[in-house]
C-alpha atoms as a PDB file:
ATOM      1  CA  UNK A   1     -19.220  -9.301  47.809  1.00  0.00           C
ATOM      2  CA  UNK A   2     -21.798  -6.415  47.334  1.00  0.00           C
ATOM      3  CA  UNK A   3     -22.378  -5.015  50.851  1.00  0.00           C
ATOM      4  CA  UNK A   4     -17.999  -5.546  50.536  1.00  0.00           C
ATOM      5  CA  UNK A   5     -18.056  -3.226  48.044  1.00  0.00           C
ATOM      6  CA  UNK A   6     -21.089  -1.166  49.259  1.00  0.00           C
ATOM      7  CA  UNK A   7     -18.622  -0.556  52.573  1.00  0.00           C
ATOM      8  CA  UNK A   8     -15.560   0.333  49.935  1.00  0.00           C
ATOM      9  CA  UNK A   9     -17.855   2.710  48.220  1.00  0.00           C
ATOM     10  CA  UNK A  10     -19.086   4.266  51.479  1.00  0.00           C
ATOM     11  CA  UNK A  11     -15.559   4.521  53.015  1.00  0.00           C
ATOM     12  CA  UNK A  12     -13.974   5.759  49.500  1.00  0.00           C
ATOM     13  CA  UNK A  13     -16.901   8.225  49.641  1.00  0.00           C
ATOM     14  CA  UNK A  14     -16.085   8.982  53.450  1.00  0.00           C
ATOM     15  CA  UNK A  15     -13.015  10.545  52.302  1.00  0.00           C
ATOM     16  CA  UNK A  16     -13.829  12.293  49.066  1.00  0.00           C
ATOM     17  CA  UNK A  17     -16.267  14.254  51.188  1.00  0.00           C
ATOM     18  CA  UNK A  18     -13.798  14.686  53.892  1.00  0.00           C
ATOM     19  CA  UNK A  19     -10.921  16.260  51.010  1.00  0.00           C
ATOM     20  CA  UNK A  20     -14.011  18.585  49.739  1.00  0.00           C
ATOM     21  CA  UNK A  21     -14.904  19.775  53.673  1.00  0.00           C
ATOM     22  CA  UNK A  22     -18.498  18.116  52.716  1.00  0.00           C
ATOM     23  CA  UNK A  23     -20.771  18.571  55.872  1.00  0.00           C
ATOM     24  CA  UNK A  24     -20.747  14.800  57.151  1.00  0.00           C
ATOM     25  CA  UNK A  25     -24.041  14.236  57.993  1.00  0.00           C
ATOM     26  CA  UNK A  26     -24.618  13.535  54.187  1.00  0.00           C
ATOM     27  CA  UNK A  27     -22.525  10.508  54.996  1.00  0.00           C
ATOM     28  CA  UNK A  28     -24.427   9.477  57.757  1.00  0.00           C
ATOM     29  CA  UNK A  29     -27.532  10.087  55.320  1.00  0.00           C
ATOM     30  CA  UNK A  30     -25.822   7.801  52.868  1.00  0.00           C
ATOM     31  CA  UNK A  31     -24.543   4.763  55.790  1.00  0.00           C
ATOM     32  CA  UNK A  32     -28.680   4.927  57.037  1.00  0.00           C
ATOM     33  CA  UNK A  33     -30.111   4.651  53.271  1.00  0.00           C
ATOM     34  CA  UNK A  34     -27.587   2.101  52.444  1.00  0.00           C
ATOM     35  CA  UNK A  35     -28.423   0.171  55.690  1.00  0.00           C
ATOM     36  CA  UNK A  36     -31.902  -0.062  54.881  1.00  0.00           C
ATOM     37  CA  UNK A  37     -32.032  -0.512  51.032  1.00  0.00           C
ATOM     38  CA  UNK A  38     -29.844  -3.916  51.877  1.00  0.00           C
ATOM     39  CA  UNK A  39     -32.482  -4.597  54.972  1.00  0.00           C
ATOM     40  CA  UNK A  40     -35.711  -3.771  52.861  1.00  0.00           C
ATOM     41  CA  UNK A  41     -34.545  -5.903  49.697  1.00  0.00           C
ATOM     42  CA  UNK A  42     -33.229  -9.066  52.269  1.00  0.00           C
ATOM     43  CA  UNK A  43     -36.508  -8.473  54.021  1.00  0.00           C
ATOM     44  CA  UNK A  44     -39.354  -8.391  51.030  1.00  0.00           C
ATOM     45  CA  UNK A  45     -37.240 -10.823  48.435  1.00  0.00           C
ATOM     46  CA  UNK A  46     -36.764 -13.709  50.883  1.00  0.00           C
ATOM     47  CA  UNK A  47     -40.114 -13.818  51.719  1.00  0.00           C
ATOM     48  CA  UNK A  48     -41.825 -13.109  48.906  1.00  0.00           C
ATOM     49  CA  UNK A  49     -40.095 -15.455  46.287  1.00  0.00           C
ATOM     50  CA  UNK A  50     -40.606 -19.147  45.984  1.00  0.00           C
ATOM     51  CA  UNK A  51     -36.976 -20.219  43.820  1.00  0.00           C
ATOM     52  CA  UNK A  52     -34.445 -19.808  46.644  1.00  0.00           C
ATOM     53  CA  UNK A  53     -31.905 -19.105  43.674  1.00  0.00           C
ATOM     54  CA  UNK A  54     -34.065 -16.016  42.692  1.00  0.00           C
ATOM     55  CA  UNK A  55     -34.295 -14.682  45.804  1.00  0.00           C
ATOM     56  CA  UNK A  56     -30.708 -13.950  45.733  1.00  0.00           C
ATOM     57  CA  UNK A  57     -30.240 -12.790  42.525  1.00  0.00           C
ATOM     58  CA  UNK A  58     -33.162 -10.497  43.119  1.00  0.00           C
ATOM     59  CA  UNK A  59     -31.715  -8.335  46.849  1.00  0.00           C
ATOM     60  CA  UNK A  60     -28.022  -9.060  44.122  1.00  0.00           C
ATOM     61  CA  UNK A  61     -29.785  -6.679  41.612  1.00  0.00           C
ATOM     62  CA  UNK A  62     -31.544  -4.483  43.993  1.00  0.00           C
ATOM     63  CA  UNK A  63     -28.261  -3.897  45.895  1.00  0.00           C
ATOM     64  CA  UNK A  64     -26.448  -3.104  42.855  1.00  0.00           C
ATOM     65  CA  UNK A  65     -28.436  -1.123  41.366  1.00  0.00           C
ATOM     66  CA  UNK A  66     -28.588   1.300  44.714  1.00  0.00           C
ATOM     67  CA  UNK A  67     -24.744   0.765  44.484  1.00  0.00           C
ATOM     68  CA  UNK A  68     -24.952   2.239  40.751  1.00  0.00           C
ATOM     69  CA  UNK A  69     -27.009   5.072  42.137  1.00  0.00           C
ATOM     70  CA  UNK A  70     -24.723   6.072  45.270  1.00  0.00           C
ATOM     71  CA  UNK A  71     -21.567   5.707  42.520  1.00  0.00           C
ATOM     72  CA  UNK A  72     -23.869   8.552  40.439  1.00  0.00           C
ATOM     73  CA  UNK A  73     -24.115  10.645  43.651  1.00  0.00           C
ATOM     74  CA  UNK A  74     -19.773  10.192  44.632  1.00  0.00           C
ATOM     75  CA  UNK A  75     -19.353  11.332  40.957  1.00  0.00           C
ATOM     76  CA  UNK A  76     -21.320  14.401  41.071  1.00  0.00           C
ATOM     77  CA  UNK A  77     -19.264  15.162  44.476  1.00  0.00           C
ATOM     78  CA  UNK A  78     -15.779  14.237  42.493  1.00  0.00           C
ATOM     79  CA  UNK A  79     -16.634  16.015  39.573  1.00  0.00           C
ATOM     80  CA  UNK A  80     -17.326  19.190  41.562  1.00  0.00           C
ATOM     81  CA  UNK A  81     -14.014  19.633  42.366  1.00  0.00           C
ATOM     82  CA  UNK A  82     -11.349  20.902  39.883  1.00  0.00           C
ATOM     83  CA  UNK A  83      -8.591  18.653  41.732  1.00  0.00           C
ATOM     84  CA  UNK A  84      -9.769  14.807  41.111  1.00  0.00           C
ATOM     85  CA  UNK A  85      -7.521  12.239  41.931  1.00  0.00           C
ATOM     86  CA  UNK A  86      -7.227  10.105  38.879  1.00  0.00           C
ATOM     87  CA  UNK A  87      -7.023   6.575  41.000  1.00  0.00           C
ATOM     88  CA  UNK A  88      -9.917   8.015  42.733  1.00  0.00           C
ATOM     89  CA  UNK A  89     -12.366   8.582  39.490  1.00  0.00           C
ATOM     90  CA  UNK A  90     -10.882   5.347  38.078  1.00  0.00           C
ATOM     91  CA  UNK A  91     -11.739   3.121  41.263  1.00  0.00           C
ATOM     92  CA  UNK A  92     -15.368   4.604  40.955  1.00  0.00           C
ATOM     93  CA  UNK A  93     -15.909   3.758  37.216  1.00  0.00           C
ATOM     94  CA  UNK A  94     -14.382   0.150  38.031  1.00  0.00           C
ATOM     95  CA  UNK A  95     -17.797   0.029  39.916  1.00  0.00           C
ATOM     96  CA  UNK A  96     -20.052   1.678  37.756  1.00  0.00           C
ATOM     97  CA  UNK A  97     -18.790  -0.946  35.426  1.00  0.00           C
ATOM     98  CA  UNK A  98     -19.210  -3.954  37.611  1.00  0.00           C
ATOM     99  CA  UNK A  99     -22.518  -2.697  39.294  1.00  0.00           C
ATOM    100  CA  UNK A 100     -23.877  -2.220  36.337  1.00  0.00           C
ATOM    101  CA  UNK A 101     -23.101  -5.422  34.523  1.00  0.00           C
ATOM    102  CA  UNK A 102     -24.299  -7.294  37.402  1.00  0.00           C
ATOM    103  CA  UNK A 103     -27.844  -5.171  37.205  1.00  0.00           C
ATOM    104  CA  UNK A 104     -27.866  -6.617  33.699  1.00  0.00           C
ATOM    105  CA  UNK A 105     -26.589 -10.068  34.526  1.00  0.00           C
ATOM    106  CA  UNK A 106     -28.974 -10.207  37.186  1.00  0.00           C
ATOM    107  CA  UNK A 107     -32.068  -9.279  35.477  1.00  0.00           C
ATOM    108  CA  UNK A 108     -31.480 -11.478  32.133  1.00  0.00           C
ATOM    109  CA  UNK A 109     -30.892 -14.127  35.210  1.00  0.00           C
ATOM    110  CA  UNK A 110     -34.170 -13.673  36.590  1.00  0.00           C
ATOM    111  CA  UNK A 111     -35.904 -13.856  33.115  1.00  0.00           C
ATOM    112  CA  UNK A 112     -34.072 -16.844  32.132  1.00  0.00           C
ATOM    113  CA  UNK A 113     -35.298 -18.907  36.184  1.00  0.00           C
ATOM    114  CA  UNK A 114     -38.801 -17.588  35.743  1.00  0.00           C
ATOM    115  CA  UNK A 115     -39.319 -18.815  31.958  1.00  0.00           C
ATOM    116  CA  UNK A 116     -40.110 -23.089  31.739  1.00  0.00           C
ATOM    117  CA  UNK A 117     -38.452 -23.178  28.363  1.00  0.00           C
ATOM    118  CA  UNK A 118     -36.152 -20.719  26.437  1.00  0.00           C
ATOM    119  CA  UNK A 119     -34.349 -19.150  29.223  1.00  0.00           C
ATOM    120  CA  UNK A 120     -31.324 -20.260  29.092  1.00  0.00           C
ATOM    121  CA  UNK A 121     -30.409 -18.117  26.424  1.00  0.00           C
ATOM    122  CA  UNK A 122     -31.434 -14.853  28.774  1.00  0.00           C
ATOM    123  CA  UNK A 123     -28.655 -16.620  31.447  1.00  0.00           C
ATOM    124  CA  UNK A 124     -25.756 -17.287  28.796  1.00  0.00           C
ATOM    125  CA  UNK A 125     -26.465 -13.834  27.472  1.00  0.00           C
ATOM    126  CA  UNK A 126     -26.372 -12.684  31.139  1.00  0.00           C
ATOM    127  CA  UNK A 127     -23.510 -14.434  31.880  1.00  0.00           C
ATOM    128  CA  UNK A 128     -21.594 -13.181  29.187  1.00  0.00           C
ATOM    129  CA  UNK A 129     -22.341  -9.526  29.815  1.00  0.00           C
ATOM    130  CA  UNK A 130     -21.693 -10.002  33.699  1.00  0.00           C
ATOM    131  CA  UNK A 131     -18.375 -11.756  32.564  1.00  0.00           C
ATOM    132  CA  UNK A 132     -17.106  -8.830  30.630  1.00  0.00           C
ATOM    133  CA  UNK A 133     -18.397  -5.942  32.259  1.00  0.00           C
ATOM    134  CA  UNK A 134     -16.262  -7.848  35.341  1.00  0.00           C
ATOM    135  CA  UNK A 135     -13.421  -7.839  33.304  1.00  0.00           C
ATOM    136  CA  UNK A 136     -13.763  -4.046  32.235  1.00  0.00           C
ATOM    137  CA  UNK A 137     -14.155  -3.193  36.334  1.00  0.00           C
ATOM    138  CA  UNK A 138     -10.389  -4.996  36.806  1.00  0.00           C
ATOM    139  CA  UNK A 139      -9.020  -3.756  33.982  1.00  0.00           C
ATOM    140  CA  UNK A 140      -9.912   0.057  35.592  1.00  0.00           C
ATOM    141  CA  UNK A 141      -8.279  -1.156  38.264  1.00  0.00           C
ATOM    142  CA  UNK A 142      -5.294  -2.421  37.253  1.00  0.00           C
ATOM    143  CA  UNK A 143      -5.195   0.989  35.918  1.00  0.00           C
ATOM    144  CA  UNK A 144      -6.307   2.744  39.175  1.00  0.00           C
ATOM    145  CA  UNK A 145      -3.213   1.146  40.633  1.00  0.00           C
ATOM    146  CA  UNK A 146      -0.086   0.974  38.026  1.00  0.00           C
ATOM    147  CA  UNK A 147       2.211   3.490  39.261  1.00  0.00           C
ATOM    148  CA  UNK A 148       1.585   5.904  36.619  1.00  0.00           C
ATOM    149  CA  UNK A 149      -1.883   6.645  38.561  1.00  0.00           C
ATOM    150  CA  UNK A 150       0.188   7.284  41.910  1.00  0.00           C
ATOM    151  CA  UNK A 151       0.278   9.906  43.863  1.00  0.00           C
ATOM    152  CA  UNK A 152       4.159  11.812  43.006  1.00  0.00           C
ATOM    153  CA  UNK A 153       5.525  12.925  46.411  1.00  0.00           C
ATOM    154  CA  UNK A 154       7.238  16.853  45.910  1.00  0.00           C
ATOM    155  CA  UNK A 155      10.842  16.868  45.583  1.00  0.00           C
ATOM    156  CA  UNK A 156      12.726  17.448  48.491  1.00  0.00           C
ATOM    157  CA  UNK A 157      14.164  20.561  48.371  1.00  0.00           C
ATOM    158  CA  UNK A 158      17.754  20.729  47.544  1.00  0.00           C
ATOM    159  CA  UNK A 159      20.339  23.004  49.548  1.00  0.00           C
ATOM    160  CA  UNK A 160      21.769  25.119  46.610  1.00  0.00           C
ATOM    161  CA  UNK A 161      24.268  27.397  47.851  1.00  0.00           C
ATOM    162  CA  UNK A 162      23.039  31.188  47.014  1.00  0.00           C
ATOM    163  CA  UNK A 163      24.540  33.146  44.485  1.00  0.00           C
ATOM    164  CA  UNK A 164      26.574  36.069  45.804  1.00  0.00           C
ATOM    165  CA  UNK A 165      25.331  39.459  44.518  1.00  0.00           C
END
């Protein structure tokens, strides 16, 4: 699900550059960091960690919190432009939201596997935060797409016979 939504982010971020005439190698820049942040945590967490549940949670958190990072960067890029599609900021803070929960969920996660006794409070807690932070990112959505978010088309011009002078 994360390097799904690490590809939306990178396409959705494809085009906002694209609308703002954005040089393109700073997507390329962008496609190679991503590439390698999702190689480098795979890499060092599933060697170095003994609990084969932790090693996923672990590249999870690392993944998501580069996700939260590049979402920070597509803002700065939206927000520099006077002319932001609404859907467009809404589908970003939808991740933000989700990213950001799971950073959270993730981490309590870890605390809660690594600790003998006592941690399962650190996974209900970071259950429950992942669980509504989840809901907040679909809720954005749901707004992102109801039709009051959609683009209007212009009115086709109307033949209106010309007033004689």
């Amino acid at each position: 699900m994360h390097v799904l939504l690490l590809a939306l982010m990178l396409q959705l971020t494809s085009r906002s550059l694209q609308s703002l005439k954005i040089n393109p190698t700073i997507f390329y820049g962008m496609v190679i960091v991503s590439v390698a942040v999702v190689a480098g945590a795979a890499w060092y967490f599933l060697e170095q960690t003994a609990v084969f549940q932790l090693k996923f949670t672990n590249i999870r958190r690392y993944v998501s919190s580069y996700i939260v990072i590049l979402n920070l960067v597509w803002w700065a890029f939206l927000i520099r432009t006077r002319k932001v599609d609404r859907r467009i900021l809404l589908l970003s803070a939808g991740i933000g939201l989700q990213m950001t929960g799971q950073v959270i969920n993730d981490s309590l996660l870890s605390i809660g596997l690594e600790q003998k006794s006592g941690g399962a409070i650190f996974n209900v807690l970071g259950g429950t935060i992942g669980f509504f932070t989840h809901l907040l990112c679909l809720y954005t959505w749901l707004r992102a797409f109801s039709p009051a978010n959609a683009k209007v088309a212009p009115a086709p011009a109307q033949n209106l016979p010309k007033l004689a002078q």
